[in-house]
PDB file of N, CA and C in Angstrom:
ATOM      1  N   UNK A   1    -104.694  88.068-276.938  1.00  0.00           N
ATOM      2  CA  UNK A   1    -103.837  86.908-277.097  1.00  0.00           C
ATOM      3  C   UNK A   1    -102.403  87.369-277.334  1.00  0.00           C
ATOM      4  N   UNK A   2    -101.183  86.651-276.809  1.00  0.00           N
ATOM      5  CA  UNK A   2    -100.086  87.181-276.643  1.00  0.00           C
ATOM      6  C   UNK A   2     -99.824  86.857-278.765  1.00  0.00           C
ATOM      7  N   UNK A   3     -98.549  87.835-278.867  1.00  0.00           N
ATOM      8  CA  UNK A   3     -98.305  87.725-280.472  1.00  0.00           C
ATOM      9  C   UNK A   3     -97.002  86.920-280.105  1.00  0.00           C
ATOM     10  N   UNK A   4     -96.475  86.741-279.244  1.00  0.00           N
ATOM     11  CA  UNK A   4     -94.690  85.924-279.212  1.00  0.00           C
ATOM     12  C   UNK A   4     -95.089  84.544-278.553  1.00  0.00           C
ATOM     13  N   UNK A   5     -94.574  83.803-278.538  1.00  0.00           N
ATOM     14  CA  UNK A   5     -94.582  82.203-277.789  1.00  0.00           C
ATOM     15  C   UNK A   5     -93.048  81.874-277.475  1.00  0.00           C
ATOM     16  N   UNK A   6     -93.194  81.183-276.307  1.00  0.00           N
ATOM     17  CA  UNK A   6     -91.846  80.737-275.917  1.00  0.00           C
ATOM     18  C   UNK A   6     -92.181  79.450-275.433  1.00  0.00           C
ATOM     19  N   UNK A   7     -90.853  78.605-275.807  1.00  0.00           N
ATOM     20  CA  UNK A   7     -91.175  76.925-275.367  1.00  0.00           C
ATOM     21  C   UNK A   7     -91.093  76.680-274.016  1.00  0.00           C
ATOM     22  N   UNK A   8     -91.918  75.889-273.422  1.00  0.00           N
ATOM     23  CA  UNK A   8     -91.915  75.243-272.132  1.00  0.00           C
ATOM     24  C   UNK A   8     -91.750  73.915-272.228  1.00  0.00           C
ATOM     25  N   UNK A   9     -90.846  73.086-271.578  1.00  0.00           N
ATOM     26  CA  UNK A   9     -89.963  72.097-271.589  1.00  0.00           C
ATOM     27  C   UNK A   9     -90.820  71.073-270.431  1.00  0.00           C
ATOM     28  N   UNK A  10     -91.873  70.553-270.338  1.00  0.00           N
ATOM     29  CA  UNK A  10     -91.783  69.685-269.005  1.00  0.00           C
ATOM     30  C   UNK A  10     -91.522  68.080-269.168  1.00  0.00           C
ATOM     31  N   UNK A  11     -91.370  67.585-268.204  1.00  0.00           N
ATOM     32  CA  UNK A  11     -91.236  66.278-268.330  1.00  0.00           C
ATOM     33  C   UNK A  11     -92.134  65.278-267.275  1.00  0.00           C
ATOM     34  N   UNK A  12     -92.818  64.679-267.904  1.00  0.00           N
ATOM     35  CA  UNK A  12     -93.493  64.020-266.701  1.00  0.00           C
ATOM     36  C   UNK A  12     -93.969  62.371-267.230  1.00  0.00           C
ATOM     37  N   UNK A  13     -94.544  61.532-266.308  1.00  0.00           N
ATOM     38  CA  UNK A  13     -94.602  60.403-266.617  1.00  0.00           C
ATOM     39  C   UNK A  13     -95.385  60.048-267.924  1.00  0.00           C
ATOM     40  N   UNK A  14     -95.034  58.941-268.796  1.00  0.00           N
ATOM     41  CA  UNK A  14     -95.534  58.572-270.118  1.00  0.00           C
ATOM     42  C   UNK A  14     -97.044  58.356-270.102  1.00  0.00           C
ATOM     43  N   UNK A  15     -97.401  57.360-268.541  1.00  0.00           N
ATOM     44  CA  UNK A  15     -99.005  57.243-268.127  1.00  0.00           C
ATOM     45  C   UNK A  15     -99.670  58.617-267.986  1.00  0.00           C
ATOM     46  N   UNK A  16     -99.215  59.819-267.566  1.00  0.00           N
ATOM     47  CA  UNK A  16     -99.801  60.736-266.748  1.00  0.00           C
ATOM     48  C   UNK A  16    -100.185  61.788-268.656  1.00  0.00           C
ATOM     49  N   UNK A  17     -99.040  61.437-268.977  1.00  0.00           N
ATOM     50  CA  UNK A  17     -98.885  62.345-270.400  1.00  0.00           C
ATOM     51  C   UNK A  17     -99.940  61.756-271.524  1.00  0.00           C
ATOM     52  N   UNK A  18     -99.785  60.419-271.571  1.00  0.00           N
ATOM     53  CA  UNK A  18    -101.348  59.814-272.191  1.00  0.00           C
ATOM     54  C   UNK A  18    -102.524  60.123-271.873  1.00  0.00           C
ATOM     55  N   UNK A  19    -102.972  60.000-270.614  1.00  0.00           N
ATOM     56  CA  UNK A  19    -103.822  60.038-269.642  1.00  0.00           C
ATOM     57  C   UNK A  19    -104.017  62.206-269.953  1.00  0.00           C
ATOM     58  N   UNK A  20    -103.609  62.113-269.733  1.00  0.00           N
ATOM     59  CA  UNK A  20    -103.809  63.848-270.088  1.00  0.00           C
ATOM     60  C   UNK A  20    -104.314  64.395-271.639  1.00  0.00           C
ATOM     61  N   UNK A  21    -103.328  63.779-272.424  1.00  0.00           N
ATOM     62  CA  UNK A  21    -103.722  63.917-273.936  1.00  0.00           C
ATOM     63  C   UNK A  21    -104.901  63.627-274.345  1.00  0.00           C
ATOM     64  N   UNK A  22    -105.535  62.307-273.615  1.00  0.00           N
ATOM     65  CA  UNK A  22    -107.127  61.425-273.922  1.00  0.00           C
ATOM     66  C   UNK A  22    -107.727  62.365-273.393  1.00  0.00           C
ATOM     67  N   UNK A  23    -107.734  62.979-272.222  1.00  0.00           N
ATOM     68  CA  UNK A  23    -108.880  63.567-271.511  1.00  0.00           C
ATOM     69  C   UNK A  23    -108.726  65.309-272.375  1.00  0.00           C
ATOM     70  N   UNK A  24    -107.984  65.678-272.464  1.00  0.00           N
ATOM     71  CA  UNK A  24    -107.462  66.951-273.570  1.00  0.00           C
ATOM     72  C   UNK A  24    -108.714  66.862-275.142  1.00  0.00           C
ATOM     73  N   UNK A  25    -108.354  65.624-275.649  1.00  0.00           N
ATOM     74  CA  UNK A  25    -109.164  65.316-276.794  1.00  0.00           C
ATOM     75  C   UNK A  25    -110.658  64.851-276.994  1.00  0.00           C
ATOM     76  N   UNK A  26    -110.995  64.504-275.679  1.00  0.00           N
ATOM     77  CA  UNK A  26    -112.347  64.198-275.247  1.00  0.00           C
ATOM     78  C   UNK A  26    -112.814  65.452-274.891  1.00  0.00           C
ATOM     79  N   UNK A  27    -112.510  66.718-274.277  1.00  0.00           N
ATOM     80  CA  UNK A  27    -112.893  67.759-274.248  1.00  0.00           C
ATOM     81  C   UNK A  27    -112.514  68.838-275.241  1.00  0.00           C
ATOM     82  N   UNK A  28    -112.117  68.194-276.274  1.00  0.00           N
ATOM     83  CA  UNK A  28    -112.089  69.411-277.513  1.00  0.00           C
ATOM     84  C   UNK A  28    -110.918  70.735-277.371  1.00  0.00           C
ATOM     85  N   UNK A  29    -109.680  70.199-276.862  1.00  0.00           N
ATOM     86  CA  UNK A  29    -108.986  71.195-276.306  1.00  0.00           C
ATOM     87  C   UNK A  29    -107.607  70.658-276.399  1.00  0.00           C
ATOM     88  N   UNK A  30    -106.346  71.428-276.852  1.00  0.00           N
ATOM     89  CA  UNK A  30    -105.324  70.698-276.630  1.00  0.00           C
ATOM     90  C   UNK A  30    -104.784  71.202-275.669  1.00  0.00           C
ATOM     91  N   UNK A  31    -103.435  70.438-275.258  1.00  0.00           N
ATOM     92  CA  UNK A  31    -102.734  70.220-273.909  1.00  0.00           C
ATOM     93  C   UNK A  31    -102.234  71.306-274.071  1.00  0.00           C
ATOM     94  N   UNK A  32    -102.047  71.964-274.903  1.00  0.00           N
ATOM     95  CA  UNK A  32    -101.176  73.494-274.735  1.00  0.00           C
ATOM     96  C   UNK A  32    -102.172  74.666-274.433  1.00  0.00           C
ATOM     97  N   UNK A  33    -103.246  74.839-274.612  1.00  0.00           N
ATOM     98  CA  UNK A  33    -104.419  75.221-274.248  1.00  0.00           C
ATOM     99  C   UNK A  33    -105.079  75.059-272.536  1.00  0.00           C
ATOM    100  N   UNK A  34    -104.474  73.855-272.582  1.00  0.00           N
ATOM    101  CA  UNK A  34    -105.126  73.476-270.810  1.00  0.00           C
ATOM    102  C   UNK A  34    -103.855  74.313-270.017  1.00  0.00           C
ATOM    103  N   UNK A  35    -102.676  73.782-270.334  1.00  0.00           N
ATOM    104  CA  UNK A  35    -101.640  74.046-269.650  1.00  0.00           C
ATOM    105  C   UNK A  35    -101.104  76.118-269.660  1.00  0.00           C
ATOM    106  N   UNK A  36    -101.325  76.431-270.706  1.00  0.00           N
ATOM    107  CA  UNK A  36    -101.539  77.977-270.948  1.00  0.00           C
ATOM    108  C   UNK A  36    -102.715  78.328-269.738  1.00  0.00           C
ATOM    109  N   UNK A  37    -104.093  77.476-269.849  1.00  0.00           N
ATOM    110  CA  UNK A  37    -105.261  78.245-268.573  1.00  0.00           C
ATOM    111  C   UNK A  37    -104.880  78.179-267.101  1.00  0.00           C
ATOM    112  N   UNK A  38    -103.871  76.893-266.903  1.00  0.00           N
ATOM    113  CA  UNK A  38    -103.055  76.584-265.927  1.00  0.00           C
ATOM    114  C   UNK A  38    -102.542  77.763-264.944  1.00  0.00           C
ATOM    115  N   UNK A  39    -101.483  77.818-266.771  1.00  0.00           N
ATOM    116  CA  UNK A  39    -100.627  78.879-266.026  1.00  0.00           C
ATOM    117  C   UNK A  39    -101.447  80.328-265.418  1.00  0.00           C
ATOM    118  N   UNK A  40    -101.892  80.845-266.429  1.00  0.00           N
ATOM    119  CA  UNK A  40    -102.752  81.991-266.239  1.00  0.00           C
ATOM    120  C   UNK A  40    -103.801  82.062-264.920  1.00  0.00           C
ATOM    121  N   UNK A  41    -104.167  80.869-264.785  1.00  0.00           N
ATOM    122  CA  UNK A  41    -104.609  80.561-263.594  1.00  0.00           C
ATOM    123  C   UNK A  41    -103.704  80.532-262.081  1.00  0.00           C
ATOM    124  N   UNK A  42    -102.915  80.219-262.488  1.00  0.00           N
ATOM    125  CA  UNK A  42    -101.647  79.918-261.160  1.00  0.00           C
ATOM    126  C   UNK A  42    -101.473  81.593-260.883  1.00  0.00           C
ATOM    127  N   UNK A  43    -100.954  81.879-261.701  1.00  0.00           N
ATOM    128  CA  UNK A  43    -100.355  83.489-261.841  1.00  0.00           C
ATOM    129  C   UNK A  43    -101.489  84.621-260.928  1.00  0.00           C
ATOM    130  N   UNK A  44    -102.852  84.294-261.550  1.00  0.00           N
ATOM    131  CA  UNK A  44    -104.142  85.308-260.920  1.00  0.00           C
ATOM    132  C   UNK A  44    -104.473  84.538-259.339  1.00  0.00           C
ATOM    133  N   UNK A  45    -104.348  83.377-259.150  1.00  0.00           N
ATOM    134  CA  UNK A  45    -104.629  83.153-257.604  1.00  0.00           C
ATOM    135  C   UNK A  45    -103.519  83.435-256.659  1.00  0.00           C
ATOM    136  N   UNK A  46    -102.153  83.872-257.675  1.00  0.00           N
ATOM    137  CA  UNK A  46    -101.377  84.340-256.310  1.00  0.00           C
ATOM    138  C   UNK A  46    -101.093  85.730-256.822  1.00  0.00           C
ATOM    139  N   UNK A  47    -101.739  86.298-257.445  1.00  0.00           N
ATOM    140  CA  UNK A  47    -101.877  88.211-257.602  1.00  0.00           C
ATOM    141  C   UNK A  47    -100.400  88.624-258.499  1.00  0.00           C
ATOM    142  N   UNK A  48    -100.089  87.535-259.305  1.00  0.00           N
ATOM    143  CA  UNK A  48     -99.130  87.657-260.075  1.00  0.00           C
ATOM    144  C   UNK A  48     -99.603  88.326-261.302  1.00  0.00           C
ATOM    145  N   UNK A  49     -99.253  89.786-261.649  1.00  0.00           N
ATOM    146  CA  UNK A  49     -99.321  90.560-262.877  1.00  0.00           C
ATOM    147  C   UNK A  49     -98.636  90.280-264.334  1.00  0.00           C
ATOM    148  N   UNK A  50     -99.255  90.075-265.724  1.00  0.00           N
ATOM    149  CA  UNK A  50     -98.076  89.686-266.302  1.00  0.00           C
ATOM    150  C   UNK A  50     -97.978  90.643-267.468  1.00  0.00           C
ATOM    151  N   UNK A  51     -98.084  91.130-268.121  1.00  0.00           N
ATOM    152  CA  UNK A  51     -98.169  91.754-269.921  1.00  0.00           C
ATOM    153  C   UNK A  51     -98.085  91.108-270.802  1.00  0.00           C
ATOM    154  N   UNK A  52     -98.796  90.189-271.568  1.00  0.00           N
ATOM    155  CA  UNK A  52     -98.765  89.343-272.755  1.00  0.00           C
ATOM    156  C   UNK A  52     -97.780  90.165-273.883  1.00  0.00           C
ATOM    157  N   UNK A  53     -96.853  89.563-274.228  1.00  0.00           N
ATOM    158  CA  UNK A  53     -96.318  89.948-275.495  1.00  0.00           C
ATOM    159  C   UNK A  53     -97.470  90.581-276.720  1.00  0.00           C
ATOM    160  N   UNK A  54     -97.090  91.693-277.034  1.00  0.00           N
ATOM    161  CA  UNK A  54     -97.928  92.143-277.494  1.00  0.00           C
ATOM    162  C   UNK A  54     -99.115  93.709-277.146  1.00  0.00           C
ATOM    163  N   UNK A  55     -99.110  93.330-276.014  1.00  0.00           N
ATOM    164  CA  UNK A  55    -100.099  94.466-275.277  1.00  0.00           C
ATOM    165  C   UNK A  55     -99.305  94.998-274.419  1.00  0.00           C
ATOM    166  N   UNK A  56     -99.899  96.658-274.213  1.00  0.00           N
ATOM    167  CA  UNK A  56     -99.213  97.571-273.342  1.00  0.00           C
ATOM    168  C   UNK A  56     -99.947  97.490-272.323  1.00  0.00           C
ATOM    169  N   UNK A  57    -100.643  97.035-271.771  1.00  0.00           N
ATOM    170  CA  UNK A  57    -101.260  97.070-269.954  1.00  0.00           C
ATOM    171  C   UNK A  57    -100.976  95.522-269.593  1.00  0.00           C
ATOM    172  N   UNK A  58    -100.661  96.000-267.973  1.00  0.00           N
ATOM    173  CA  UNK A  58    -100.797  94.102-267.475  1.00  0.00           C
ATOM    174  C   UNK A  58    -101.730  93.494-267.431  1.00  0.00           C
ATOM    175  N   UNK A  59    -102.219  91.977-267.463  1.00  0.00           N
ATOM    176  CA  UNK A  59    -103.393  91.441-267.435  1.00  0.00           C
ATOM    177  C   UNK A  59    -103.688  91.472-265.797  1.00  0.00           C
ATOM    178  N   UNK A  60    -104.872  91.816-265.006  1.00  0.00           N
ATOM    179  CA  UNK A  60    -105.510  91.738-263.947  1.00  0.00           C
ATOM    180  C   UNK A  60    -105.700  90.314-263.853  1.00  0.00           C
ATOM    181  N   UNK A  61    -106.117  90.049-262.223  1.00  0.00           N
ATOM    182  CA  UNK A  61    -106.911  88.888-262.210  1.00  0.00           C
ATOM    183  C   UNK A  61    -108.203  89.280-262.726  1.00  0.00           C
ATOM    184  N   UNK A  62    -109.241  89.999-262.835  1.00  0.00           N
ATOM    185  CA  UNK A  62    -109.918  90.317-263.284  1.00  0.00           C
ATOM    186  C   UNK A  62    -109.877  90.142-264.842  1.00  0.00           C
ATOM    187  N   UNK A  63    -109.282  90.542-265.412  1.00  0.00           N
ATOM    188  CA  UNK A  63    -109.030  90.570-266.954  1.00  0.00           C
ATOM    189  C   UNK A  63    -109.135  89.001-267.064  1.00  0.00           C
ATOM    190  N   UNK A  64    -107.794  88.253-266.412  1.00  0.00           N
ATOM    191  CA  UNK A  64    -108.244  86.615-266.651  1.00  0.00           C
ATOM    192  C   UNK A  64    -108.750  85.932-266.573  1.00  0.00           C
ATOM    193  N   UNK A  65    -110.166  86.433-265.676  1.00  0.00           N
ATOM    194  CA  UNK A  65    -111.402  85.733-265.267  1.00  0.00           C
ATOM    195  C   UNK A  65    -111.867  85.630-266.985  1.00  0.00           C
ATOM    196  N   UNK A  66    -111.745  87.055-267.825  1.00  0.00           N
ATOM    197  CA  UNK A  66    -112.733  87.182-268.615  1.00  0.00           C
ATOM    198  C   UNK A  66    -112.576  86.064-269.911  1.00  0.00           C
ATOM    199  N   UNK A  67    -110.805  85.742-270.212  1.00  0.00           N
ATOM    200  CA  UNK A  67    -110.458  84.914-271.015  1.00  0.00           C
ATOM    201  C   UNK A  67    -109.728  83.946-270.615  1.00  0.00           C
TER     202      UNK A  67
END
């Protein structure tokens, strides 16, 4: 798990942002949690390498399958 955090700013519709939060809390998970697997997800289907703050090797797609 990375040790630093940095803010991400989005903006999107008030329906879509409700609608996200309900379905977030019905599955036991918050929106910063979904949107973090997102990203990590986006990053490994296009072979994007990253280094979590914190750790000295890059994460694989492989590695992100695992978490």
């Amino acid at each position: 798990m990375e040790l630093k955090t940095a803010r991400l700013t989005v903006l999107i519709d008030p329906a879509k942002k409700k609608a996200f939060e309900s379905l977030c809390a019905r599955q036991d998970v918050t929106p910063s949690q979904v949107v973090r697997r997102l990203i990590r997800d986006y990053l490994a289907s296009h072979g994007e390498s990253f280094t979590p703050s914190g750790l000295a090797q890059p994460v694989t797609e492989d590695d992100s399958a695992a978490g």
